[in-house]
N, C-alpha and C. Protein backbone atom coordinates (compact mmCIF):
# COMPACT_ATOMS: atom_id res chain seq x y z
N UNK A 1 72.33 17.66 59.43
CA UNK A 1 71.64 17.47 58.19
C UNK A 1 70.18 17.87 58.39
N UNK A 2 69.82 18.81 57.48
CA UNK A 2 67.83 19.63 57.48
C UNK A 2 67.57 18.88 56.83
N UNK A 3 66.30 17.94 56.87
CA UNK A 3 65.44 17.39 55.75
C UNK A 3 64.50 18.69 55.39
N UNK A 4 63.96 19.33 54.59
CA UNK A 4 62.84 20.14 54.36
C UNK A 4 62.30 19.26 53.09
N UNK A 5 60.52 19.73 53.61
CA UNK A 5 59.42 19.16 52.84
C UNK A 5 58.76 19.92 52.12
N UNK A 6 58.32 19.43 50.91
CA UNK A 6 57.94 20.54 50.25
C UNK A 6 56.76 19.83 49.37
N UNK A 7 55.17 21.00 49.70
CA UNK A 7 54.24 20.25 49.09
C UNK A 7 54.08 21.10 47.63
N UNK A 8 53.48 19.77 46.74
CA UNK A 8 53.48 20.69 45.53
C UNK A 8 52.05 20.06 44.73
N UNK A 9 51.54 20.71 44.46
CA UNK A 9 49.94 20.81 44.06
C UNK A 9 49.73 20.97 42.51
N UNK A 10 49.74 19.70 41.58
CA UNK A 10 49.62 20.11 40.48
C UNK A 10 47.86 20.63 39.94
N UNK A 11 48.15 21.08 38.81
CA UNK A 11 46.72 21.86 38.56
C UNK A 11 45.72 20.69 38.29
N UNK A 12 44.60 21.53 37.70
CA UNK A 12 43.29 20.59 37.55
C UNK A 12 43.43 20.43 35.86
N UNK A 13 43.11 19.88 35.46
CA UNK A 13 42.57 19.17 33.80
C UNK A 13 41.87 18.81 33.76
N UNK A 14 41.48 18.85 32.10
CA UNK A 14 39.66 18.71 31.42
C UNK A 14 39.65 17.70 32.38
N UNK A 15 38.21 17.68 32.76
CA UNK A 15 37.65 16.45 33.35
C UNK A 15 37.03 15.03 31.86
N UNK A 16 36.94 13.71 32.25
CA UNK A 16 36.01 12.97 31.24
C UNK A 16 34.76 13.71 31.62
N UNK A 17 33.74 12.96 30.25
CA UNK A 17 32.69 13.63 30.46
C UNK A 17 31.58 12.56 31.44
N UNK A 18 30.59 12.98 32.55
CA UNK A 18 29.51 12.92 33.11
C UNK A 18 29.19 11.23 32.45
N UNK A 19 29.04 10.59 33.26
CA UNK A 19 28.69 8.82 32.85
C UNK A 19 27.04 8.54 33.24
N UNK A 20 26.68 7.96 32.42
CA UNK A 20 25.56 7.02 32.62
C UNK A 20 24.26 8.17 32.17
N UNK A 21 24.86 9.41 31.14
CA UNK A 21 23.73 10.14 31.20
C UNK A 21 21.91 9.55 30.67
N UNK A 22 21.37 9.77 31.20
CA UNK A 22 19.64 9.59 31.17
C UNK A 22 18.35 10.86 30.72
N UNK A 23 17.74 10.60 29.70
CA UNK A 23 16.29 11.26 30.36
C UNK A 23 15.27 10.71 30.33
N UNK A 24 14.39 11.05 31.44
CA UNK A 24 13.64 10.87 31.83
C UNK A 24 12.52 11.88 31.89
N UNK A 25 11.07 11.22 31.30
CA UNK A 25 10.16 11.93 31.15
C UNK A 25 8.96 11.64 32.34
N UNK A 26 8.74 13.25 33.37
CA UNK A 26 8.34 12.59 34.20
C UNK A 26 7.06 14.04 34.21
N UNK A 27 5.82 13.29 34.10
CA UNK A 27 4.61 14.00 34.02
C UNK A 27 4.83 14.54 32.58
N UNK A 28 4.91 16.19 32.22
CA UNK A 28 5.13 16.57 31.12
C UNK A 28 6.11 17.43 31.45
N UNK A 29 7.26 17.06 31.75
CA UNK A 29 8.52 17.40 32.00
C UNK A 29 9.43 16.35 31.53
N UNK A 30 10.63 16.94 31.19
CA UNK A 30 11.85 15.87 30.79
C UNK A 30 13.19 16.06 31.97
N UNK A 31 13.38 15.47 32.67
CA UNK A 31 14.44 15.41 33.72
C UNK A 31 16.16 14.41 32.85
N UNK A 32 17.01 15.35 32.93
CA UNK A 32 18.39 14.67 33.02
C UNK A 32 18.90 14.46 34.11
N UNK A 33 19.76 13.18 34.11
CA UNK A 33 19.97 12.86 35.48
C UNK A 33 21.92 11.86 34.68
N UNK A 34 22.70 11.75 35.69
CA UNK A 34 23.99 11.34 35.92
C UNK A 34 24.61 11.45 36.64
N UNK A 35 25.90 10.81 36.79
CA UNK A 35 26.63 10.14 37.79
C UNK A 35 28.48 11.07 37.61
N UNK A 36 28.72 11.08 38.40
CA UNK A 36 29.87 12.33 38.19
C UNK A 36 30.87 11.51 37.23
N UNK A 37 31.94 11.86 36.78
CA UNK A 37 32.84 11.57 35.59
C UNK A 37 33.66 10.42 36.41
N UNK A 38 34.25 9.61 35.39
CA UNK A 38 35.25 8.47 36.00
C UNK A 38 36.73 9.32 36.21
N UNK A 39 37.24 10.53 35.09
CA UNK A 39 38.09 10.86 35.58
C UNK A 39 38.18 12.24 35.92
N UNK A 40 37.96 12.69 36.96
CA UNK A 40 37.67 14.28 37.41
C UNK A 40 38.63 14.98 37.07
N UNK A 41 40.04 14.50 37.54
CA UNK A 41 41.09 15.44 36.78
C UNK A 41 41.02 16.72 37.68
N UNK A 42 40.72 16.08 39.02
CA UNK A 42 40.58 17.40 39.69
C UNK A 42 39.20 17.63 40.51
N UNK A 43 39.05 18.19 41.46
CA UNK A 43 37.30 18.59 41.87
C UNK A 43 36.67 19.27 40.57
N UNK A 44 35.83 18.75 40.45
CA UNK A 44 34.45 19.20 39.72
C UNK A 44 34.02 20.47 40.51
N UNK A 45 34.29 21.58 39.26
CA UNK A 45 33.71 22.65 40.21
C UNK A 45 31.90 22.76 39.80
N UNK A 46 31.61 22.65 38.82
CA UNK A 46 30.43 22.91 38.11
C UNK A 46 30.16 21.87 36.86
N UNK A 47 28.77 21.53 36.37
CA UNK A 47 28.26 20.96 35.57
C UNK A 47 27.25 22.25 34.52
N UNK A 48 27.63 21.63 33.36
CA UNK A 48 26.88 22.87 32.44
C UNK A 48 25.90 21.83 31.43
N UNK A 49 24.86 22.53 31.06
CA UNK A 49 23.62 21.42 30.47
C UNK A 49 23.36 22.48 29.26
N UNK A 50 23.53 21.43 28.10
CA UNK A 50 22.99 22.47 26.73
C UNK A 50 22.06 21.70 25.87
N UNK A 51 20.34 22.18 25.92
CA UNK A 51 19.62 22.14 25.63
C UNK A 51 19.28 22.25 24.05
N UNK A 52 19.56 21.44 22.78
CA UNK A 52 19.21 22.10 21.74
C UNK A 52 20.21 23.29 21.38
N UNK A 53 20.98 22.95 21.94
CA UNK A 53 21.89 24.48 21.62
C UNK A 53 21.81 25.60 22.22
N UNK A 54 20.95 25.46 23.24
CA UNK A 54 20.70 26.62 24.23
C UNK A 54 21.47 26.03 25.53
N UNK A 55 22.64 27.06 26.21
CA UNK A 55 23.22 26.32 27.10
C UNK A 55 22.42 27.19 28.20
N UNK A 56 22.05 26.10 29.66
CA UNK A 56 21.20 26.73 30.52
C UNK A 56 22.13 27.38 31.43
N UNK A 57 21.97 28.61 32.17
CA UNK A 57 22.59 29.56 32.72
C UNK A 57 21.95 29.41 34.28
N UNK A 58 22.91 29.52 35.48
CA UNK A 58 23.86 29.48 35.48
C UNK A 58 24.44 28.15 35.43
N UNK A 59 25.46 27.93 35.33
CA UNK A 59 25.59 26.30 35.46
C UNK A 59 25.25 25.90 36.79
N UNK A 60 25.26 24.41 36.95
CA UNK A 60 25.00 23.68 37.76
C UNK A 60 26.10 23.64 39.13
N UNK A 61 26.01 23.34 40.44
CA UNK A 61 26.63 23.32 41.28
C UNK A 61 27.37 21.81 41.18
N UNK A 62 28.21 21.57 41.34
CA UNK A 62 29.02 19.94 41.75
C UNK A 62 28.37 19.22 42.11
N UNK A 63 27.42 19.54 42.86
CA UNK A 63 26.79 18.20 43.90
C UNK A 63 25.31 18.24 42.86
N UNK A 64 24.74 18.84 41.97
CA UNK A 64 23.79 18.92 41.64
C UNK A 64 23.76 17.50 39.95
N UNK A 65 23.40 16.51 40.68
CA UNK A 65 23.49 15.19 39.45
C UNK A 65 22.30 15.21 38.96
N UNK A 66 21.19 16.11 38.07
CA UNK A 66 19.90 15.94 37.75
C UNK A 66 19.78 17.42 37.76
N UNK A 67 18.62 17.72 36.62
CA UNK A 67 18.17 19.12 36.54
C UNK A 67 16.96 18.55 35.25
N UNK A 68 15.76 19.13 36.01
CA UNK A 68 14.28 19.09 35.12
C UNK A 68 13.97 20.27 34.59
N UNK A 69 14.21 20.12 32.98
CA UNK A 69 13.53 20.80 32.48
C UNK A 69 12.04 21.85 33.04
N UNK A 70 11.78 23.34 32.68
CA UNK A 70 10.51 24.00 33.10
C UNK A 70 9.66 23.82 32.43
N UNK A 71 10.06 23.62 31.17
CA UNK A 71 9.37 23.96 29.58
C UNK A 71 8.64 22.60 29.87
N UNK A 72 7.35 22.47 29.47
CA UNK A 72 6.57 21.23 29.13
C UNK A 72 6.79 20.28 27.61
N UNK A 73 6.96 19.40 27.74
CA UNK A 73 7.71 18.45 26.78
C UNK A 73 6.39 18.27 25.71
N UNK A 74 6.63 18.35 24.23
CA UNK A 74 6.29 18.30 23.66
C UNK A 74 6.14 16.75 22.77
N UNK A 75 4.89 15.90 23.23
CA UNK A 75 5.25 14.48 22.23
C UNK A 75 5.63 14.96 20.87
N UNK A 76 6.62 13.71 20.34
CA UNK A 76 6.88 13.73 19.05
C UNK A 76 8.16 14.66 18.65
N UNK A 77 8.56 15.67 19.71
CA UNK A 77 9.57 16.48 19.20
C UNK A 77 10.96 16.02 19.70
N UNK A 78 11.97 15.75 19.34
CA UNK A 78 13.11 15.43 19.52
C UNK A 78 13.87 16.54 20.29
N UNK A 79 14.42 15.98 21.45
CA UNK A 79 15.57 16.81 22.47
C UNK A 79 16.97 16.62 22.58
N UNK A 80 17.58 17.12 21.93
CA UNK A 80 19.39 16.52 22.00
C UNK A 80 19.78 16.99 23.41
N UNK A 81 20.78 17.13 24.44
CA UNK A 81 21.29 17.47 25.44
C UNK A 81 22.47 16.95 25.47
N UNK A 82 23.38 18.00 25.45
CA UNK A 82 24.63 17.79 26.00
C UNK A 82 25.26 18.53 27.62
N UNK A 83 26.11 17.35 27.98
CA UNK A 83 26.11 17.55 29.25
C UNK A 83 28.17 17.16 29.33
N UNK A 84 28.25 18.68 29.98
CA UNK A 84 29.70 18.76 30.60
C UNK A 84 29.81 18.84 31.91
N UNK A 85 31.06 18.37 32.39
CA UNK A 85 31.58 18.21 33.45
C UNK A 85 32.78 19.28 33.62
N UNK A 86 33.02 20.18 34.21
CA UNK A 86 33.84 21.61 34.69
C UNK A 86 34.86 21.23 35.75
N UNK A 87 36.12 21.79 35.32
CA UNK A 87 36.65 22.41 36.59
C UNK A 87 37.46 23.66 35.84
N UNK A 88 38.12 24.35 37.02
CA UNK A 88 38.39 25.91 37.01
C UNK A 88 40.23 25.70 37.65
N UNK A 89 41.05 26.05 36.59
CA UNK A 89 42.59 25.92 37.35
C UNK A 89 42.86 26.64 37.68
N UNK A 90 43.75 26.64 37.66
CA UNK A 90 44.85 28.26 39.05
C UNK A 90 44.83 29.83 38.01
N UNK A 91 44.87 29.30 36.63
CA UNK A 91 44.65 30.84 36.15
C UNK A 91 43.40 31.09 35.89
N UNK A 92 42.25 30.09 36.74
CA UNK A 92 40.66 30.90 36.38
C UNK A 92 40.22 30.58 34.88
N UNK A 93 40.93 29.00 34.68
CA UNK A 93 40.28 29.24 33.20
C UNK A 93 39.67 28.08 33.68
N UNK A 94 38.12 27.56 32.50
CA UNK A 94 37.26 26.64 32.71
C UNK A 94 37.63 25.93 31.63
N UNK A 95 37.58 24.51 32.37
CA UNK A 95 38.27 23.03 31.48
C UNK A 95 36.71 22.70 31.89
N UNK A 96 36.07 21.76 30.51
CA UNK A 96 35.04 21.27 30.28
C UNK A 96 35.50 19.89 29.22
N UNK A 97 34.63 18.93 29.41
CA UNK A 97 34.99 17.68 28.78
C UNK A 97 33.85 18.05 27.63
N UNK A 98 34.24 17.43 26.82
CA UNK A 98 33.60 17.35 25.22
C UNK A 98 32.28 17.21 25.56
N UNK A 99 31.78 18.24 24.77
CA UNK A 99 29.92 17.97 24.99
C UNK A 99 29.53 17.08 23.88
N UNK A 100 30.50 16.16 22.81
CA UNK A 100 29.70 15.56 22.04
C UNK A 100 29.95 13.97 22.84
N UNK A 101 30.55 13.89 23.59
CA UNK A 101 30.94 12.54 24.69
C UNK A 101 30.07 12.03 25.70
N UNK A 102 29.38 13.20 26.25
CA UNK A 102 27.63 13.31 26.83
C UNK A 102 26.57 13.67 26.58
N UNK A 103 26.34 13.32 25.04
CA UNK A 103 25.28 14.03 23.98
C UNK A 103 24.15 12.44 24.51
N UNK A 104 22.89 12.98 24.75
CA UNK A 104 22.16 12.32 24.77
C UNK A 104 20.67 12.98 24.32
N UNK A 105 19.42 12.03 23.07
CA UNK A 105 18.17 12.84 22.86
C UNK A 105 17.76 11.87 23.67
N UNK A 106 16.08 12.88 23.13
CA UNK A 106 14.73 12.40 23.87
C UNK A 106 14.01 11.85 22.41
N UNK A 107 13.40 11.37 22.04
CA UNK A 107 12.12 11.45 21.16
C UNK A 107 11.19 10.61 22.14
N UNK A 108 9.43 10.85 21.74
CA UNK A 108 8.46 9.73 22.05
C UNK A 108 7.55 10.08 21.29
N UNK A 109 6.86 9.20 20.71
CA UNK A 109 5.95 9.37 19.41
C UNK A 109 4.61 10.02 20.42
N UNK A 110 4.31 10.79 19.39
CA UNK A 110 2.55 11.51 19.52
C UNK A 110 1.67 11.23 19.92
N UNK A 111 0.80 11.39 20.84
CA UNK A 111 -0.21 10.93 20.65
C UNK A 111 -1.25 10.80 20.02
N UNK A 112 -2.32 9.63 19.22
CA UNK A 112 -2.41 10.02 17.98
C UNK A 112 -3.96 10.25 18.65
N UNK A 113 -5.11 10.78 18.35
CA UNK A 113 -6.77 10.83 19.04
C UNK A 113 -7.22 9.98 17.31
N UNK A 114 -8.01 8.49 17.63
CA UNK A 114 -7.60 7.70 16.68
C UNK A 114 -9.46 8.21 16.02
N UNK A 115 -9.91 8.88 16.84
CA UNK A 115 -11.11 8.97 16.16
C UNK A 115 -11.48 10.22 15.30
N UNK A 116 -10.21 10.88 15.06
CA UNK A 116 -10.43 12.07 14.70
C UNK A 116 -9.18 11.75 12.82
N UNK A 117 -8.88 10.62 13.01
CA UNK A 117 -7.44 10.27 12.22
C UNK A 117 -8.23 9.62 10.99
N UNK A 118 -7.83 10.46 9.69
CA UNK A 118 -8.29 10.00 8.58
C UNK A 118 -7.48 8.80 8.33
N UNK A 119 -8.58 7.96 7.31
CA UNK A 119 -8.13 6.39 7.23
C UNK A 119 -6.85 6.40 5.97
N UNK A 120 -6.21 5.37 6.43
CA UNK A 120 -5.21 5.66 5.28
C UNK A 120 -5.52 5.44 3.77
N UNK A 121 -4.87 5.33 2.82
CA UNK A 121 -4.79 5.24 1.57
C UNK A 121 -5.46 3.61 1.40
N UNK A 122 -4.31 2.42 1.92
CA UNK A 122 -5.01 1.05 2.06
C UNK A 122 -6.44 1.07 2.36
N UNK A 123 -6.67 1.27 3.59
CA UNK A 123 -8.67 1.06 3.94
C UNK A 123 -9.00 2.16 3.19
N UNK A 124 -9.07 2.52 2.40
CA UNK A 124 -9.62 3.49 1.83
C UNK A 124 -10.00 2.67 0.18
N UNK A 125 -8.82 1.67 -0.27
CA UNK A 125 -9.67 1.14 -1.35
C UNK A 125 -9.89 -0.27 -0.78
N UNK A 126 -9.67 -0.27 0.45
CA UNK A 126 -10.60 -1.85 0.74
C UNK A 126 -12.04 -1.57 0.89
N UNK A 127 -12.15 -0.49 1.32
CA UNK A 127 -13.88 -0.18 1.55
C UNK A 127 -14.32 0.17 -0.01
N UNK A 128 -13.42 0.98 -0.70
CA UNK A 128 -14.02 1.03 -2.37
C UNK A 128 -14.08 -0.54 -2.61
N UNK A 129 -13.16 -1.88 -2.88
CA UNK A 129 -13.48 -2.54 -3.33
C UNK A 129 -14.37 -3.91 -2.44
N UNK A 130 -14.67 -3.58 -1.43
CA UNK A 130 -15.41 -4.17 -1.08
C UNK A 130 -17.08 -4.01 -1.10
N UNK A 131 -17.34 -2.22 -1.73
CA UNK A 131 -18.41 -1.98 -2.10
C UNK A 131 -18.93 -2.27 -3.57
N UNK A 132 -17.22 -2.57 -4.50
CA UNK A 132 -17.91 -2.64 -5.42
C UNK A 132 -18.08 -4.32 -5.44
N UNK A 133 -17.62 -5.15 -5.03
CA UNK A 133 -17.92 -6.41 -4.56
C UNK A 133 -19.49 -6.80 -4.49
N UNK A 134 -19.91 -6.01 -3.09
CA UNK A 134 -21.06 -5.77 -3.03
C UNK A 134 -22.41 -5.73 -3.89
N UNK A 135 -22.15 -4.68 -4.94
CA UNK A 135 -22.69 -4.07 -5.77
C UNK A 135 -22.61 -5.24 -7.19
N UNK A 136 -21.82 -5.81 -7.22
CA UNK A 136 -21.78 -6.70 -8.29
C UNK A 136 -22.60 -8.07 -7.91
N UNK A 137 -22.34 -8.37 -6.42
CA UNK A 137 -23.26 -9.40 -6.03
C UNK A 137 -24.51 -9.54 -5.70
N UNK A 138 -25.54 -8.00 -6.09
CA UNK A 138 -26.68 -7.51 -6.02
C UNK A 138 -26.97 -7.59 -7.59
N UNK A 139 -26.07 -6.82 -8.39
CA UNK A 139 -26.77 -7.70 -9.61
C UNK A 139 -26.58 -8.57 -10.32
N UNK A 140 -25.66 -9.62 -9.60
CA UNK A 140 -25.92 -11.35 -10.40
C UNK A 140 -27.13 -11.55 -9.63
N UNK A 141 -27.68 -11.41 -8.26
CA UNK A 141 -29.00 -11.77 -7.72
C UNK A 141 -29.92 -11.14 -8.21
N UNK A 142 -29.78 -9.80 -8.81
CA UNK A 142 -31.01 -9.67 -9.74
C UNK A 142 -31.49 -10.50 -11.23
């Protein structure tokens, strides 16, 4: 009696998407940063990062969990980022997990230069009616 063994290697599938995604604003740069997927569905061959709708080229290497922005971050402007997790099966095709599953923005309010900032509408008639206040209590004393 032959026993023969026989190994058999099923393929790779979409991976989940990239967990715990973050950004982080560091100097005047915005850094994304995460933790590889709970279900890989396979080695992770590559990570792909899409900026606003601009996806950055080339993708990311496997081992690469973080990628900083070049562009200097703009206060006040809002950053969406979506972030996939890759692998590549036996016919060379690329399985990516849903980029709306690792959608993460940025916003941070403006900085405002407070001495240059016209007064609003409110102090604007508290100082009218506090002048005419004023002005009325100059001539009951006359």
């Amino acid at each position: 009696m032959y026993i023969k063994t026989y190994a058999i290697r099923t393929d790779v599938f979409r991976p989940s998407p990239p967990v715990y995604p973050q950004i982080i604003r560091i100097d005047n740069h915005l850094q994304v940063q995460w933790t590889p997927p709970i279900f890989p569905r396979g080695p992770i061959d590559e990570y792909r990062l899409i900026i606003d709708g601009i996806e950055i080229k080339p993708p990311m290497k496997n081992t690469q969990l973080s990628y900083k922005m070049n562009e200097d971050y703009i206060p006040g402007v809002t950053v969406t980022m979506n972030l996939l997790a890759c692998n590549i099966d036996s016919q060379n095709r690329t399985l990516c997990s849903n980029p709306k599953d690792a959608q993460i923005t940025f916003s941070s309010k403006p900085i405002i230069d407070s001495s240059n900032t016209p007064p609003t509408l409110s102090a604007y008639f508290h100082r009218i009616s506090f002048r005419f206040i004023l002005i009325i209590q100059i001539l009951v004393i006359i």
